[in-house]
Protein backbone atom coordinates (compact mmCIF):
# COMPACT_ATOMS: atom_id res chain seq x y z
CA UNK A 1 16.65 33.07 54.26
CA UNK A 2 15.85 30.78 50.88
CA UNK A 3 12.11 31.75 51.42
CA UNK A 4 13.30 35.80 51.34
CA UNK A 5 15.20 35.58 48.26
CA UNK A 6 12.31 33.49 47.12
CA UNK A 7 10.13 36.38 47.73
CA UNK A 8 12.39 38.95 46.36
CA UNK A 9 12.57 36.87 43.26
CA UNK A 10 8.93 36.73 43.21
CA UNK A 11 8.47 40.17 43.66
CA UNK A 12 11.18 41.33 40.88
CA UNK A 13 9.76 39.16 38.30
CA UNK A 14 6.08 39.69 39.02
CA UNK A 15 6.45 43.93 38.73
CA UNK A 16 8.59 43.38 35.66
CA UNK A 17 5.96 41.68 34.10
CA UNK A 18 2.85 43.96 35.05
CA UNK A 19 5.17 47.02 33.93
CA UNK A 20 6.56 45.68 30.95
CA UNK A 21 2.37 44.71 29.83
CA UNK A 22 1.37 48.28 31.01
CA UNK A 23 3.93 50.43 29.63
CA UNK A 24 3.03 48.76 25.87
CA UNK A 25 -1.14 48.16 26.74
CA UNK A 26 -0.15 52.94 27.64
CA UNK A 27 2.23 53.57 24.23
CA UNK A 28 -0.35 51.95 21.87
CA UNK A 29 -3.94 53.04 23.39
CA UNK A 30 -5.26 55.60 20.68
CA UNK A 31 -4.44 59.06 21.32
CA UNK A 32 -1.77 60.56 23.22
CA UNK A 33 -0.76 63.59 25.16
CA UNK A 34 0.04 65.91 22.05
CA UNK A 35 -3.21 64.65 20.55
CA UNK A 36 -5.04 68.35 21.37
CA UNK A 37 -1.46 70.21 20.27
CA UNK A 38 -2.06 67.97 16.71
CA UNK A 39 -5.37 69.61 16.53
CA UNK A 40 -4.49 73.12 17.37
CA UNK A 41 -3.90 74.92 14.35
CA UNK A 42 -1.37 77.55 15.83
CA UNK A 43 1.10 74.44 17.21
CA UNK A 44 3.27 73.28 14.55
CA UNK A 45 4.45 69.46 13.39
CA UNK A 46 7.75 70.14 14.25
CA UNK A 47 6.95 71.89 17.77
CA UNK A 48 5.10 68.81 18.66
CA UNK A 49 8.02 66.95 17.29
CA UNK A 50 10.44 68.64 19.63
CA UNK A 51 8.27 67.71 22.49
CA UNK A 52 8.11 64.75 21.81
CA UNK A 53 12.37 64.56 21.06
CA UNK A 54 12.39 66.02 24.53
CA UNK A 55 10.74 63.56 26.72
CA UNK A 56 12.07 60.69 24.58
CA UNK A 57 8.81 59.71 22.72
CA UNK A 58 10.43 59.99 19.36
CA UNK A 59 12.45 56.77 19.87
CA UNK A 60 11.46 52.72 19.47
CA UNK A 61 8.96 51.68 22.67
CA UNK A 62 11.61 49.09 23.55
CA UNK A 63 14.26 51.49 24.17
CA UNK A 64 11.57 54.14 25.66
CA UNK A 65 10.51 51.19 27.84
CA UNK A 66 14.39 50.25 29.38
CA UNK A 67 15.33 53.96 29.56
CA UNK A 68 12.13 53.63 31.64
CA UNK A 69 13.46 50.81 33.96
CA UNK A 70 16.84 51.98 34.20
CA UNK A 71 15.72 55.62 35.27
CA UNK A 72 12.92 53.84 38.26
CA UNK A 73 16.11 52.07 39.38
CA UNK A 74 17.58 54.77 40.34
CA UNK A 75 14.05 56.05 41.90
CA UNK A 76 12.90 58.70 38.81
CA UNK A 77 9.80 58.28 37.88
CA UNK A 78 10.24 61.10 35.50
CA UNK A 79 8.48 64.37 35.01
CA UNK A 80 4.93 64.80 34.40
CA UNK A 81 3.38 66.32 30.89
CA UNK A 82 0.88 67.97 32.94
CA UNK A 83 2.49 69.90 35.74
CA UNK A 84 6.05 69.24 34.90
CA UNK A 85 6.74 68.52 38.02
CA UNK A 86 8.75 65.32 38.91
CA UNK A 87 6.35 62.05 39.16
CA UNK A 88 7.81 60.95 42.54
CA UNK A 89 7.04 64.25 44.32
CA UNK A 90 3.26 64.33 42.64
CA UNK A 91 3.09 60.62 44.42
CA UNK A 92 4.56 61.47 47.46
CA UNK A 93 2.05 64.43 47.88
CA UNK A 94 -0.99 62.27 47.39
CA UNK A 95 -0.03 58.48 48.46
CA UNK A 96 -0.99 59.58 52.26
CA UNK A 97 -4.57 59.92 52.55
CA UNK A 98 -4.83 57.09 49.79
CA UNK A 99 -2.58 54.30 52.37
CA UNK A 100 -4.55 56.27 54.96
CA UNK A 101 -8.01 55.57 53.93
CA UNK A 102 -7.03 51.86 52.91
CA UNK A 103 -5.07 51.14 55.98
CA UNK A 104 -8.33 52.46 58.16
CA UNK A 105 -10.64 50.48 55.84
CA UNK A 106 -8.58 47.39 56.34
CA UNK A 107 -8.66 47.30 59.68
CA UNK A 108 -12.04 48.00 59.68
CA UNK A 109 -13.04 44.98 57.33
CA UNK A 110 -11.39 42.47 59.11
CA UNK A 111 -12.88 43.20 62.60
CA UNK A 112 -16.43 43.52 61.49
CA UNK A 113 -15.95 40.31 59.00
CA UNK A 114 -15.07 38.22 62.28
CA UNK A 115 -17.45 40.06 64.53
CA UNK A 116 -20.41 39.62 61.91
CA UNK A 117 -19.55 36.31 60.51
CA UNK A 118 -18.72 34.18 63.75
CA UNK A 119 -21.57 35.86 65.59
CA UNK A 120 -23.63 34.38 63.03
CA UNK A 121 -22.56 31.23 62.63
CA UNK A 122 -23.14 31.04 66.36
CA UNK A 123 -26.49 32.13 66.19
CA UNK A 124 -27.70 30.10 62.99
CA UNK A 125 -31.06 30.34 61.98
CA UNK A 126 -31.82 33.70 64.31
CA UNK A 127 -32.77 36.97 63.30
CA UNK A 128 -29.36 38.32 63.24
CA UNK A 129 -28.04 35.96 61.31
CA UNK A 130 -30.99 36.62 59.02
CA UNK A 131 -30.37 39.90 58.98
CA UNK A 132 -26.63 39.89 58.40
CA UNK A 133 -26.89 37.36 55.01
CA UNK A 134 -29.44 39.95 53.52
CA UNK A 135 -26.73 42.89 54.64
CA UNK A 136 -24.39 41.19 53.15
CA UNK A 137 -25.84 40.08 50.16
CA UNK A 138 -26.77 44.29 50.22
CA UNK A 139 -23.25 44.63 50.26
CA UNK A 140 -22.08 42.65 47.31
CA UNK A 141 -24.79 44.05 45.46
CA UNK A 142 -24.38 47.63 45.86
CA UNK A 143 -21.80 49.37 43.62
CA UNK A 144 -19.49 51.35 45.32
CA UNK A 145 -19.90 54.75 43.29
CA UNK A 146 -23.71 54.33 43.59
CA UNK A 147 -23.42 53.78 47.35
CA UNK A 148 -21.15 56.77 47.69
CA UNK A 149 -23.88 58.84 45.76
CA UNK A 150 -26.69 58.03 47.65
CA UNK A 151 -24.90 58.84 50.94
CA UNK A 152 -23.42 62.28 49.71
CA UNK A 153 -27.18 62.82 48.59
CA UNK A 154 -28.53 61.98 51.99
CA UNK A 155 -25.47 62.84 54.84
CA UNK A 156 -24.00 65.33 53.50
CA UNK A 157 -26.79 67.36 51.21
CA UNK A 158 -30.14 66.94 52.86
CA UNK A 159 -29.19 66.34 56.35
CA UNK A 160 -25.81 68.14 55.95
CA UNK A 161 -24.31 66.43 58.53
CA UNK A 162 -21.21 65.21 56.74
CA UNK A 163 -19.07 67.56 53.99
CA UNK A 164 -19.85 66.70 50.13
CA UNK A 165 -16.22 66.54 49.39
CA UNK A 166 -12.76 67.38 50.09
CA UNK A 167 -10.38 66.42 53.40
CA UNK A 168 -10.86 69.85 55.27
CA UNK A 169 -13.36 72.57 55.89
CA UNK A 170 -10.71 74.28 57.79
CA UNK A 171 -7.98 76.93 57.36
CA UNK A 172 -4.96 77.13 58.24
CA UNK A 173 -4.07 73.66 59.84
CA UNK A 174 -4.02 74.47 63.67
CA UNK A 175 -4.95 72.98 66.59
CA UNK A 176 -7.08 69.61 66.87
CA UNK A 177 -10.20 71.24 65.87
CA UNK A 178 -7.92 70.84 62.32
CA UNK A 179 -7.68 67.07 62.58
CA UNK A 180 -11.28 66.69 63.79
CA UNK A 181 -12.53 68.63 60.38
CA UNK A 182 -10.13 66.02 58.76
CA UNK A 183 -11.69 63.04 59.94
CA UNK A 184 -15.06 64.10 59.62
CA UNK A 185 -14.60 64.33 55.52
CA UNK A 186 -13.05 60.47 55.86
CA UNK A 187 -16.35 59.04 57.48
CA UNK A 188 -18.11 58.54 54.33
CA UNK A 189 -15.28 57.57 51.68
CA UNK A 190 -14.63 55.25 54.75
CA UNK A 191 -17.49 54.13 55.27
CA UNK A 192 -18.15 53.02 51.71
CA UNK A 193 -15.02 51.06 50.89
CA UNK A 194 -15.38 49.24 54.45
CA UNK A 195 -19.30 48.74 53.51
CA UNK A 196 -18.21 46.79 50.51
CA UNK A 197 -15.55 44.66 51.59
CA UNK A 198 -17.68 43.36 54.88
CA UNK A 199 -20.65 41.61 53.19
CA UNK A 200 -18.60 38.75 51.29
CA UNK A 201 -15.97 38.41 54.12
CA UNK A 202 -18.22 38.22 56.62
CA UNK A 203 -20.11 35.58 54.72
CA UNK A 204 -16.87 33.56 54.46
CA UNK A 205 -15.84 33.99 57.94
CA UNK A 206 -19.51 32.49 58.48
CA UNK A 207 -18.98 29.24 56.23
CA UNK A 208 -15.62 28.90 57.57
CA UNK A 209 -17.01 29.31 61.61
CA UNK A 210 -19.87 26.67 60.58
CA UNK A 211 -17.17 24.01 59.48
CA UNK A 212 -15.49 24.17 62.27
CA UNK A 213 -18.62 24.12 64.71
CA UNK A 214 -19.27 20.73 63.21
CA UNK A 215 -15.73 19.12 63.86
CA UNK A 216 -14.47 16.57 66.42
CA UNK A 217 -12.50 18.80 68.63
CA UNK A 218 -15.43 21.13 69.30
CA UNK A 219 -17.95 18.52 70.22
CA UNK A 220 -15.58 16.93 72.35
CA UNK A 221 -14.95 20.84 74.11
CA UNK A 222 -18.56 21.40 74.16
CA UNK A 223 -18.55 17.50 76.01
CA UNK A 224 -15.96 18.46 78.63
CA UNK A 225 -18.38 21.65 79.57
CA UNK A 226 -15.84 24.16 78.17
CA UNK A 227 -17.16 28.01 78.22
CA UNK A 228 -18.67 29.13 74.71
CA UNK A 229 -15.76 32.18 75.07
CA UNK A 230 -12.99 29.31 75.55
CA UNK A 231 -14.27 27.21 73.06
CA UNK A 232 -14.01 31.00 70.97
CA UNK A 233 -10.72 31.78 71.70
CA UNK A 234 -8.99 28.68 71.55
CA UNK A 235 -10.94 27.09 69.10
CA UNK A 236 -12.50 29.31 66.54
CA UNK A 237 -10.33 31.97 65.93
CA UNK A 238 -6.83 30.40 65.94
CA UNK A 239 -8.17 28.09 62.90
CA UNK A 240 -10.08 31.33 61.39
CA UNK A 241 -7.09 33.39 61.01
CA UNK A 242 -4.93 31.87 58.08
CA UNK A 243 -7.78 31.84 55.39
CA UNK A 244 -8.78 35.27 56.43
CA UNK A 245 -5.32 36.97 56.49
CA UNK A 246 -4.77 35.34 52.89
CA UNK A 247 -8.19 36.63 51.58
CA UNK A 248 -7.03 40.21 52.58
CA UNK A 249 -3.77 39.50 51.13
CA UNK A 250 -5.03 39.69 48.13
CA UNK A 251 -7.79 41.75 48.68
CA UNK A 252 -5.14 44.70 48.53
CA UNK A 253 -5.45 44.88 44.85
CA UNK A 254 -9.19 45.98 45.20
CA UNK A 255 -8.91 48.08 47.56
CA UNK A 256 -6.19 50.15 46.19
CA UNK A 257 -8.37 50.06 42.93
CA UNK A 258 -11.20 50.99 44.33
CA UNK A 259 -9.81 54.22 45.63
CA UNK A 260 -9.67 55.49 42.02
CA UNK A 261 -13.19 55.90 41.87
CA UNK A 262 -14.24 57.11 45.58
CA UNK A 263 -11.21 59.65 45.42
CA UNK A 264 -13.06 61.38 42.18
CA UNK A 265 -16.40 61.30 43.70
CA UNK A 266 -15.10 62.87 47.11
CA UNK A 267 -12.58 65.11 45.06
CA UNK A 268 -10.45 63.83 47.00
CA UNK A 269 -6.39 64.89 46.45
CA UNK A 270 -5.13 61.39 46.63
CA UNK A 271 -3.29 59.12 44.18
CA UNK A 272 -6.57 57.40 42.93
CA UNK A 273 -7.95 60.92 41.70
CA UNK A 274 -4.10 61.60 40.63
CA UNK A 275 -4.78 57.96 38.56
CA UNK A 276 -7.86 59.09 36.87
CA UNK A 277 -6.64 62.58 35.84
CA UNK A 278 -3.23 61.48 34.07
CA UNK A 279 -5.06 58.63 32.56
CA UNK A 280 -7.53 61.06 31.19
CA UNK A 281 -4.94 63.50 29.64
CA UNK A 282 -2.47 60.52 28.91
CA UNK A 283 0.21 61.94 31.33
CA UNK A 284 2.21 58.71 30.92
CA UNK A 285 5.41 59.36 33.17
CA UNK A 286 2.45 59.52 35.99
CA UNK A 287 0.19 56.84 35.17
CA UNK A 288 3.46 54.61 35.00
CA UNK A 289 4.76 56.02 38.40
CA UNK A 290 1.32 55.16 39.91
CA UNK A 291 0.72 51.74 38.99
CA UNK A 292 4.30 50.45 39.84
CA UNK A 293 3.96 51.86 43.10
CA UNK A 294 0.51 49.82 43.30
CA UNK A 295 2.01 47.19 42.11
CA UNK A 296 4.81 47.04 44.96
CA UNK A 297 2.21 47.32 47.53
CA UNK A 298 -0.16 44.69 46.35
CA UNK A 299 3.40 42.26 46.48
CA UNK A 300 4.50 43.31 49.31
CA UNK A 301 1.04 43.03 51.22
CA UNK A 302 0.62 39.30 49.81
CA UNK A 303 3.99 38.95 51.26
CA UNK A 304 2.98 40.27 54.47
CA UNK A 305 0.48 37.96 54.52
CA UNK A 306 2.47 35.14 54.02
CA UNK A 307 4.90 36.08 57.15
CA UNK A 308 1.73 36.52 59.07
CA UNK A 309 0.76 32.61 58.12
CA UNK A 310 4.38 31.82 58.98
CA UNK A 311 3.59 33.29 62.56
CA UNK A 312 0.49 31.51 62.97
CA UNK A 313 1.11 27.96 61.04
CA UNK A 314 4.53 26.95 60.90
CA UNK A 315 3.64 23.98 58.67
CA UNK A 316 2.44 26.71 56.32
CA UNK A 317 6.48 26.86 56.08
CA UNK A 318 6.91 23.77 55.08
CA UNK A 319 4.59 23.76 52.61
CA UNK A 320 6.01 26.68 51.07
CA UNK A 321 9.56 25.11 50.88
């Protein structure tokens, strides 16, 4: 119970913090939302003025910044400049296929990262492990927005196996030939963000397998005449799981990030692409909205993480006490 208020605590303090930084590092970048009305000759200094009165821009950033607070307490976001619609339904409407794609992605990651990296570590010096340090190295390499480029280019225009962009082909939503169409448009975003979170995993999963081929406990296994799969299972993994549930722990932040720029290249209607276009136009009731949403998930992932560690290592709850 002391470690869950200690991770409430943590949480509270942490996302006042990154919004208190963000809603000034917002207020004070140049421009602003009116900046096109304050160029437009047939809008005048007082309309903008009442705008402004109107969605509480006219008073000190402080007290803009607590009305803020006080109003997400009571879960209003606020509404947007853009649309005018409220912020939380605009997230609500998009935060699917962006958890979605991440969640899938995730997954993804972290059973390729231990297939590729203990495989290799078990087959040192080979060809495949050859082959998966240049991959990898491939991996770290390529940008993301590049790789997504070149595989719209390739899949999707000269082949045109895959769709350039979007999440369906299909109208109206019936039937599974509906959710087929929709995960056919995911394979390459997919494919990309898992692409780039494999190569530097799976090269730690590697290191990490190597150490523990060289300890005590798996000579003497080896010794006894133990299966390689035993040895595997009882062995490997169970020691390989901590430091790889706490690298995706905070590999969340990334992730989430990273969805900003896939989402515009795929056009697709998630909250990355929602990110990008109310940072663009300085919607900030939106941008806000966004990145303490992000913000909550990144905590509450690393928390996850740490529950997970509990599960697997209870001295790992000692040390945290």
């Amino acid at each position: 119970m002391k470690l869950f208020f200690k991770k409430l605590s943590y949480i509270a303090l942490m996302m006042f913090i990154i919004s208190l930084i963000s809603f000034i590092a917002i207020h004070v970048a140049p421009n602003s939302f009116f900046a096109s009305g304050e160029l437009n000759p047939n809008i005048t200094k007082e309309s903008i003025e009442h705008l402004k009165k109107i969605y509480g821009l006219d008073k000190p950033l402080i007290v803009q910044y607590f009305s803020w607070v006080w109003a997400m307490f009571h879960l209003d976001f606020g509404v947007s400049f853009a649309s005018g619609k409220m912020v939380k339904d605009e997230i609500l409407s998009r935060i699917g296929i962006t958890l979605l794609m991440n969640f899938i992605s995730l997954i993804l990651v972290f059973i390729f990262s231990l297939y590729f990296g203990i495989k290799s570590a078990l087959k040192q010096g080979t060809a495949f492990d050859k082959s998966i340090k240049q991959l990898s190295l491939v991996s770290y390499a390529m940008p993301s927005f590049y790789l997504a480029l070149l595989l719209i280019s390739f899949f999707a225009v000269y082949l045109n196996w895959f769709p350039i962009s979007g999440l369906h082909s299909l109208e109206p939503k019936k039937g599974i030939y509906w959710y087929i169409d929709y995960a056919w448009h995911l394979v390459l975003p997919i494919f990309v963000m898992v692409f780039g979170g494999v190569g530097t995993l799976s090269m730690y999963v590697r290191s990490l397998s190597l150490d523990i081929l060289k300890s005590d406990y798996i000579f003497f296994a080896k010794s006894r005449g133990l299966d390689e799969k035993i040895i595997f299972k009882r062995f490997i993994l169970p020691n390989l799981y901590p430091p790889i549930i706490t690298i995706l722990g905070l590999s969340l932040p990334g992730m989430i990030g990273g969805s900003v720029i896939l989402e515009s290249i795929f056009s697709i209607n998630g909250m990355g692409l929602l990110f990008f276009q109310s940072a663009m136009s300085r919607d900030y009731p939106v941008i806000m909205g966004i990145l303490i949403i992000s913000t909550f998930l990144t905590l509450l992932g690393n928390v996850v993480a740490d529950l997970l560690l509990l599960k697997l290592n209870p001295h790992f709850a000692r040390a945290k006490k």
